[in-house]
Protein backbone atom coordinates (compact mmCIF):
# COMPACT_ATOMS: atom_id res chain seq x y z
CA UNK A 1 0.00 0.00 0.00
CA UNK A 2 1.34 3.41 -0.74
CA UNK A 3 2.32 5.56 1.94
CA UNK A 4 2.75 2.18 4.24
CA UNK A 5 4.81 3.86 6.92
CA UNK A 6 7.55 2.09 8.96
CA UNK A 7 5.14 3.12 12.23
CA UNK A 8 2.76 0.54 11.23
CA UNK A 9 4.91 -2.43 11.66
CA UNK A 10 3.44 -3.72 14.74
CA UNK A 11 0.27 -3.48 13.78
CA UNK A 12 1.00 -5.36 10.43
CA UNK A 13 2.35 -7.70 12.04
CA UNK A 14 -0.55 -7.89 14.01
CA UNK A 15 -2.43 -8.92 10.74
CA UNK A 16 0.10 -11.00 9.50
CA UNK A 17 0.40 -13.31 12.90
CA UNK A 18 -3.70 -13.16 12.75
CA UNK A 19 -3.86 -14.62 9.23
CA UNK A 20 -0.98 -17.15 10.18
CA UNK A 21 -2.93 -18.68 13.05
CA UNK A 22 -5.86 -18.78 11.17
CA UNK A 23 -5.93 -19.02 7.64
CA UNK A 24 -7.44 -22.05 7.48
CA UNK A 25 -10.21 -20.69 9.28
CA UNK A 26 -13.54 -20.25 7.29
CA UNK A 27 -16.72 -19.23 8.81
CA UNK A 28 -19.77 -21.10 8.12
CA UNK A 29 -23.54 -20.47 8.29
CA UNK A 30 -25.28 -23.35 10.28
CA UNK A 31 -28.46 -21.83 8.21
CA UNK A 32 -29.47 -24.89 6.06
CA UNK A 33 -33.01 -24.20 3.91
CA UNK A 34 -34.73 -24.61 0.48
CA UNK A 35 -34.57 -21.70 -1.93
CA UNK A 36 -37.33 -19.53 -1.20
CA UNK A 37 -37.75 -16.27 -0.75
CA UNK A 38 -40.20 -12.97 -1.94
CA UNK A 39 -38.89 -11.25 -4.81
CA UNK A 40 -41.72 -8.55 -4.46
CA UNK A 41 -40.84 -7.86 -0.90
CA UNK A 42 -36.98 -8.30 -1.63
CA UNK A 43 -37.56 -5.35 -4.44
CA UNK A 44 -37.92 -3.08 -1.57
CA UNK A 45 -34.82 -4.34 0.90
CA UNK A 46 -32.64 -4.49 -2.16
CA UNK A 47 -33.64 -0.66 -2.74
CA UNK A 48 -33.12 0.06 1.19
CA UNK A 49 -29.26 -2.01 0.74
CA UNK A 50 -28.25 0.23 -2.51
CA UNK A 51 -27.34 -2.48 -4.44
CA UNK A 52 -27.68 -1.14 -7.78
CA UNK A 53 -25.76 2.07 -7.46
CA UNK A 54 -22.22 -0.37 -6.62
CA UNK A 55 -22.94 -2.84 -8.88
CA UNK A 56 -23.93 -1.53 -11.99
CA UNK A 57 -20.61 0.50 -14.31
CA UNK A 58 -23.24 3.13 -14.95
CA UNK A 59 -19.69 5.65 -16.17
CA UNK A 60 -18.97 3.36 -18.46
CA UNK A 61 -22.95 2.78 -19.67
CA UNK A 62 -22.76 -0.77 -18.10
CA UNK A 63 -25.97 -3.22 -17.32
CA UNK A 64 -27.86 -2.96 -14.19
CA UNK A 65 -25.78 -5.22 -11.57
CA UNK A 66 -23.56 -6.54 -14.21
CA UNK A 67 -20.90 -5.23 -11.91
CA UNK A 68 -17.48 -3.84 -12.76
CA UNK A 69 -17.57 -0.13 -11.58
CA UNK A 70 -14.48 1.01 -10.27
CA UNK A 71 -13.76 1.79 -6.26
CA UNK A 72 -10.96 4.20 -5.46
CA UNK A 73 -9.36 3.70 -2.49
CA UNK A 74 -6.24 4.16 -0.34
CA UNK A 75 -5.68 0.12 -0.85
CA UNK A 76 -6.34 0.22 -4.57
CA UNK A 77 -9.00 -0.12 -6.84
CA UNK A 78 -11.90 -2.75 -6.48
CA UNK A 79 -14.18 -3.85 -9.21
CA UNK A 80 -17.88 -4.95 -8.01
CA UNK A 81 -18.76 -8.19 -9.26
CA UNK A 82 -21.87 -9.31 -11.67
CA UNK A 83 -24.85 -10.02 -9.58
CA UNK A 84 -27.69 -10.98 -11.88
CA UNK A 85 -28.48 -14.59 -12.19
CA UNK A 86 -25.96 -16.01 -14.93
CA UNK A 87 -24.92 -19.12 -14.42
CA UNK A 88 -21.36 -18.56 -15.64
CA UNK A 89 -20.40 -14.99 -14.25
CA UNK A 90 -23.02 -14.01 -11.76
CA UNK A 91 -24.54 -15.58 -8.88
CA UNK A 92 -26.98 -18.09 -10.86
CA UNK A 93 -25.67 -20.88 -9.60
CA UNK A 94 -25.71 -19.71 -5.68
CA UNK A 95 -28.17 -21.52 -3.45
CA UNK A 96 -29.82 -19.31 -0.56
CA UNK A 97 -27.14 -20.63 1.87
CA UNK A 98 -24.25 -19.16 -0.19
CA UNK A 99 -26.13 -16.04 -0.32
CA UNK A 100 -26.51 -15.97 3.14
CA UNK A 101 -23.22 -17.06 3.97
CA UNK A 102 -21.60 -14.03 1.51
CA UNK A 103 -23.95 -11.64 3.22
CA UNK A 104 -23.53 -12.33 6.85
CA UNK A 105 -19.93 -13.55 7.08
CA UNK A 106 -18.23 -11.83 3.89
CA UNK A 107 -17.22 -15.76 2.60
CA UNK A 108 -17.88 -16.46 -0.86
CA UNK A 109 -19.07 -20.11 -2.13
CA UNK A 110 -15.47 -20.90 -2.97
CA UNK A 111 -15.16 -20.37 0.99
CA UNK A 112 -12.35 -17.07 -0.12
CA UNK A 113 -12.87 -14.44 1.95
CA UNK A 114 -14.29 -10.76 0.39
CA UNK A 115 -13.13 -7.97 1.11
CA UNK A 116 -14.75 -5.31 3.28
CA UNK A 117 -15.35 -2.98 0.08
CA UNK A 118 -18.14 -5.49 0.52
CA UNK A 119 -19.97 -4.24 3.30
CA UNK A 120 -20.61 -7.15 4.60
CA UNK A 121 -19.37 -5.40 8.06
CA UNK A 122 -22.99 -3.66 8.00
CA UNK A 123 -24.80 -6.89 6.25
CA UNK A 124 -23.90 -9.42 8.98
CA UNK A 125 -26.88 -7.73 10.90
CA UNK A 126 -29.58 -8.41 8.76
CA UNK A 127 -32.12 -10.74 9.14
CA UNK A 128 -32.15 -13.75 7.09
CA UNK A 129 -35.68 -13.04 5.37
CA UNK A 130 -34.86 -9.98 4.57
CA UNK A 131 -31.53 -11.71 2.88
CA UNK A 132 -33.50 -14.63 1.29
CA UNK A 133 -35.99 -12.10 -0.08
CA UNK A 134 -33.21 -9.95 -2.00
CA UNK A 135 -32.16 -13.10 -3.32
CA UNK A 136 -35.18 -14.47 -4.79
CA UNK A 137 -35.66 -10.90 -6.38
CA UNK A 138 -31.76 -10.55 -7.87
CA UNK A 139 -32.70 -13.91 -9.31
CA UNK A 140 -35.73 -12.39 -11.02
CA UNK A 141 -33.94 -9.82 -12.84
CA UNK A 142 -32.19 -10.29 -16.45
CA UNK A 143 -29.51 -13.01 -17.03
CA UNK A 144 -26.27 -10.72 -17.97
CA UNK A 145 -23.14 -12.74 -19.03
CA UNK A 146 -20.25 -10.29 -18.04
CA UNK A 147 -16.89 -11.75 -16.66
CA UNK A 148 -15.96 -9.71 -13.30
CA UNK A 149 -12.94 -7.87 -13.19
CA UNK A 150 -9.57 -8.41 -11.18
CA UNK A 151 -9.20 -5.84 -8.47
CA UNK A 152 -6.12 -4.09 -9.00
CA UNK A 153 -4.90 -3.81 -5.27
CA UNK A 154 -1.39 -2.17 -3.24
CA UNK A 155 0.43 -4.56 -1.20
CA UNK A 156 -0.12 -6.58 1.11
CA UNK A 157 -4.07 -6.30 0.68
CA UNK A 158 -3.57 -7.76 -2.71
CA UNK A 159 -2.80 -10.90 -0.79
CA UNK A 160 -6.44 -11.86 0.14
CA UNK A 161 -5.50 -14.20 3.01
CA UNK A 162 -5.17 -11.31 4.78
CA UNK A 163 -8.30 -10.94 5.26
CA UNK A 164 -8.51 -13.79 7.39
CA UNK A 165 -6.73 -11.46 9.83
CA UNK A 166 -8.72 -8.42 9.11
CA UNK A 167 -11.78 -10.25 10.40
CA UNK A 168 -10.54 -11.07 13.35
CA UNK A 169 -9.15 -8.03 14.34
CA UNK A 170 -12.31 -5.32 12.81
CA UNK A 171 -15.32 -7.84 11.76
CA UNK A 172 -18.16 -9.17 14.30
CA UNK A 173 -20.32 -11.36 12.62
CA UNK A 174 -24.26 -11.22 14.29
CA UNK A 175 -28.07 -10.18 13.08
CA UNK A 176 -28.95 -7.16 14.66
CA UNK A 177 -30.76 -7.52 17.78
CA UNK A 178 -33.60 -5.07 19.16
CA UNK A 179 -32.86 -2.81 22.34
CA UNK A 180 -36.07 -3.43 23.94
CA UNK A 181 -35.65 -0.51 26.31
CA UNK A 182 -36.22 1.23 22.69
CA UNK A 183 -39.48 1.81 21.02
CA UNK A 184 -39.98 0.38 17.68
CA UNK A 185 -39.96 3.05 15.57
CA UNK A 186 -36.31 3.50 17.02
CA UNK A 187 -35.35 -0.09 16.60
CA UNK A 188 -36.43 0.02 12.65
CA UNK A 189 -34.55 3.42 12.47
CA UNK A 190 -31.42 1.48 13.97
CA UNK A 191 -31.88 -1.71 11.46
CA UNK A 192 -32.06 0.15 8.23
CA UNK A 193 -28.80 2.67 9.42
CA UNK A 194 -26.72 -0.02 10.57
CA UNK A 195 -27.36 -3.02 8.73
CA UNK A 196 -29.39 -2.58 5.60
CA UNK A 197 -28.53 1.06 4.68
CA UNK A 198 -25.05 0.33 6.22
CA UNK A 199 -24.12 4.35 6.33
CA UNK A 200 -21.90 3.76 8.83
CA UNK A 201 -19.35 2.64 5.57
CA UNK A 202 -19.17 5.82 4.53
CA UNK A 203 -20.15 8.01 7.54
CA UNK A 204 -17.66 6.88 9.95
CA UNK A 205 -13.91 7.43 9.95
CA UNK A 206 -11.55 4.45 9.46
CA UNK A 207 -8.04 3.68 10.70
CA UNK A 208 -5.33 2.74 8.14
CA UNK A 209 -5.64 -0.91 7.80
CA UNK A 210 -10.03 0.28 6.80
CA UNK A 211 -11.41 -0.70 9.84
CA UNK A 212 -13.92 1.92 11.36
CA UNK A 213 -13.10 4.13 14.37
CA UNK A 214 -16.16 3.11 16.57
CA UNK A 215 -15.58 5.85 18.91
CA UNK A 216 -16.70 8.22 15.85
CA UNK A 217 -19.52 6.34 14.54
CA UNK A 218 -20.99 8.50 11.96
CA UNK A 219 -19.70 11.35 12.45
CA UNK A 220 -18.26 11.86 9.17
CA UNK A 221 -14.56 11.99 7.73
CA UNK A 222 -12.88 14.04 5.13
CA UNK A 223 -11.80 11.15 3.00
CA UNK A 224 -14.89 9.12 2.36
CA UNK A 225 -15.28 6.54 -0.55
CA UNK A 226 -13.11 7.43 -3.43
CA UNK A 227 -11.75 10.69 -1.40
CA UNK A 228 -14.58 12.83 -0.93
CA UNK A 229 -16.13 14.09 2.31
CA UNK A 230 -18.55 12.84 3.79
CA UNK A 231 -21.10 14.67 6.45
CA UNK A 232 -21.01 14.24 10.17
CA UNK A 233 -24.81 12.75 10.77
CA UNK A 234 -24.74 12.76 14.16
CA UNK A 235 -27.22 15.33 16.11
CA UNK A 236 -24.33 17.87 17.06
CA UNK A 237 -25.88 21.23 16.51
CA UNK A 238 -22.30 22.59 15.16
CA UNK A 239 -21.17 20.32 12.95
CA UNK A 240 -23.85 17.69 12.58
CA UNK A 241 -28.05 17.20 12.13
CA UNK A 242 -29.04 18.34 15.16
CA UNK A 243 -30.48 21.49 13.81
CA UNK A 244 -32.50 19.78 11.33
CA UNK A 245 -35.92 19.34 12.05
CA UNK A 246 -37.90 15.71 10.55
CA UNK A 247 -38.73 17.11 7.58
CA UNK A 248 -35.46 18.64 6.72
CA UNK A 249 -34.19 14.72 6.76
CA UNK A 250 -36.73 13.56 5.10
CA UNK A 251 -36.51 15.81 2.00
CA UNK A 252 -32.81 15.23 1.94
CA UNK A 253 -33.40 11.48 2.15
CA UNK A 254 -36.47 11.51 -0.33
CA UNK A 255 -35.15 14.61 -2.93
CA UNK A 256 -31.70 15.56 -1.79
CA UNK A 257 -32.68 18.65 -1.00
CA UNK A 258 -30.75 20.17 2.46
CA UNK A 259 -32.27 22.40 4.77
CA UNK A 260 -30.62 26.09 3.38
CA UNK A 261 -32.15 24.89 0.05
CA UNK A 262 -28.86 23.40 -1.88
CA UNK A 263 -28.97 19.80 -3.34
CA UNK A 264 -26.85 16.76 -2.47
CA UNK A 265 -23.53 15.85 -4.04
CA UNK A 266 -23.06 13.01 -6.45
CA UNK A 267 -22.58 9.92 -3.77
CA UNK A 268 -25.48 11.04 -1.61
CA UNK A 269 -27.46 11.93 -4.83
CA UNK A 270 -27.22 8.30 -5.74
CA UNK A 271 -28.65 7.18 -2.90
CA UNK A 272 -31.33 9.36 -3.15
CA UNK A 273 -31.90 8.06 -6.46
CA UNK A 274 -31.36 3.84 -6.00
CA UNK A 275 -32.47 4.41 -1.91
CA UNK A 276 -34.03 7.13 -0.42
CA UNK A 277 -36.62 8.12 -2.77
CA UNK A 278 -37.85 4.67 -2.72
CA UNK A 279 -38.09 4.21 1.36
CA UNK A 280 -41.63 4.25 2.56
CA UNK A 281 -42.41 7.56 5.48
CA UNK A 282 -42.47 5.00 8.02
CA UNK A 283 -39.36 3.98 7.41
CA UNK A 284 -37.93 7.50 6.49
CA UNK A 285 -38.93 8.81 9.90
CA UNK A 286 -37.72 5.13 12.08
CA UNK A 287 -34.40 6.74 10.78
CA UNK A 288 -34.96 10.11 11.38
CA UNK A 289 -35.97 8.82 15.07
CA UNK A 290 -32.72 6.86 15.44
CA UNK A 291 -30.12 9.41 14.21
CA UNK A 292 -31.59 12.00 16.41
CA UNK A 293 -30.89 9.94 19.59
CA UNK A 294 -27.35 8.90 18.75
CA UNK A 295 -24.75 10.96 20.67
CA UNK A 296 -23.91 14.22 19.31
CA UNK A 297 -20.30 14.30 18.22
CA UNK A 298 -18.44 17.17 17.32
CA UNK A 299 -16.59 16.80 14.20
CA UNK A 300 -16.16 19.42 11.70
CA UNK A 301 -15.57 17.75 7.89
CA UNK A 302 -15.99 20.97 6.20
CA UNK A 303 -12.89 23.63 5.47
CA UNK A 304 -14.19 27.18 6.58
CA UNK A 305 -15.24 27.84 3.33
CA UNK A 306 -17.83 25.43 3.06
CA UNK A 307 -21.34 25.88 4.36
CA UNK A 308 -22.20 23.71 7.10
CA UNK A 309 -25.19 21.47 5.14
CA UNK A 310 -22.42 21.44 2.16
CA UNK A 311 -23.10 19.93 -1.67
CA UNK A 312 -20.81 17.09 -0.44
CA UNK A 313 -23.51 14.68 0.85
């Protein structure tokens, strides 16, 4: 990896010792059923997860979820794969416990380990209807026969027993479980930001090896997917949401549009395209509900220059 400093020996070899010990080590789903599943219903979750927006090359004027658009990061740049329901270069021939298994544990059927690009980090939590359904409808959408492309990766992370280590030291595999001191508006509101929605990939700092900084969970961080900022959504009055008022998050989760009138920037205004504007109200204000009660934390992303609601999101 470039700009792999001499500083971060100890914890490489952190990684490397962790991969040693345990690179035989796969993790298995004891989740054994028929396919099944509601493609209807899945239409919806699949919507809520954003999977269109990473895997369709829509630069390039690529099919929907044929995969191959490109992912900028510090580690190099990853390719999403084809996930339609080709035999030969998608997912056709998956059963529901390989989906599953991919989804929850980041393992693909080949039993190789994906990276976190994936966000499988966020996915682990959801519940296994709501992964079953998504299944059944990616398998109702058109056959496309495109080969997936090679990520192009810095070392070491182009060695991908490493992330053998990487699991053990930043993944925690687990379905999301209910607070039941909370009410369950707040519980939904929880679900869809930490699992389904998983915004926590791209509103929450991470350390150098890309695991997040839990201590800042969304609060934002200057260099977001492919280098761009990305808002502190936390309800900190100075640098965060906590200004915003329900409506002011719902229009900028349903049109993009922020509360001092500007629109979102291009990686919000994708989700607001393949996400938001598709979420139900209920489900718009469960998050609404659960983002207000998170702790406010004070993080500034924006340069002086920059309004505080920003184009950036």
């Amino acid at each position: 990896m470039k700009g792999f400093q001499a500083g971060d020996r100890r914890q490489w070899r952190r990684l490397v010792l962790s991969a040693a010990f345990a690179v035989a080590f796969i993790i298995a789903t004891d989740n054994a059923f028929a396919d099944s599943g509601n493609p209807e219903r899945g239409k919806y979750l699949f919507d809520a997860a954003g999977c269109l927006g990473c895997h369709t090359d829509t630069k390039n004027k690529g099919k929907p979820l044929a995969g191959g658009r490109a992912f900028k990061t510090p580690f190099g740049t990853f390719y999403s794969p084809n996930i339609t329901p080709d035999r030969k270069t998608g997912i056709g021939n998956w059963s529901d416990d390989d989906f599953v298994r991919a989804i929850r544990n980041g393992v693909s059927p080949d039993r190789e380990h994906y990276y976190p690009v994936f966000p499988y980090a966020s996915y682990t939590g959801m519940a296994l209807d709501d992964i079953v359904d998504i299944k059944a409808y990616l398998f109702s959408t058109p056959s496309i026969a495109k080969p997936n492309r090679p990520h192009d990766l810095e070392f070491p992370f182009s060695w991908r027993f490493v992330m053998t280590g990487w699991k053990l030291l930043f993944f925690q595999t687990g379905p999301f479980e209910p607070d039941p001191a909370r009410s369950p508006e707040w519980n939904r509101g929880a679900y869809l930001v930490e699992a389904l929605g998983h915004c926590a990939e791209c509103h929450t700092p991470r350390n150098r090896f890309g695991g997040l900084e839990r201590d800042m969970w969304l609060a934002g961080t200057k260099t977001g997917p492919e280098g761009g900022m990305v808002p502190n959504i936390t309800p900190d009055k100075a640098t965060g949401i906590g200004a915003w008022t329900d409506n002011d998050l719902a229009n900028a989760l349903k049109i993009g549009m922020l509360p001092d009138g500007d629109f979102v920037g291009e990686g919000m205004a994708e989700f607001v395209e393949n996400s938001g504007s598709r979420l139900n109200d209920n489900d718009i204000k469960a998050i609404s509900v659960y983002l207000k009660a998170l702790p406010p934390i004070n993080n500034a992303v924006k340069t002086k220059t920059q309004s505080n609601s920003g184009n950036d999101w």
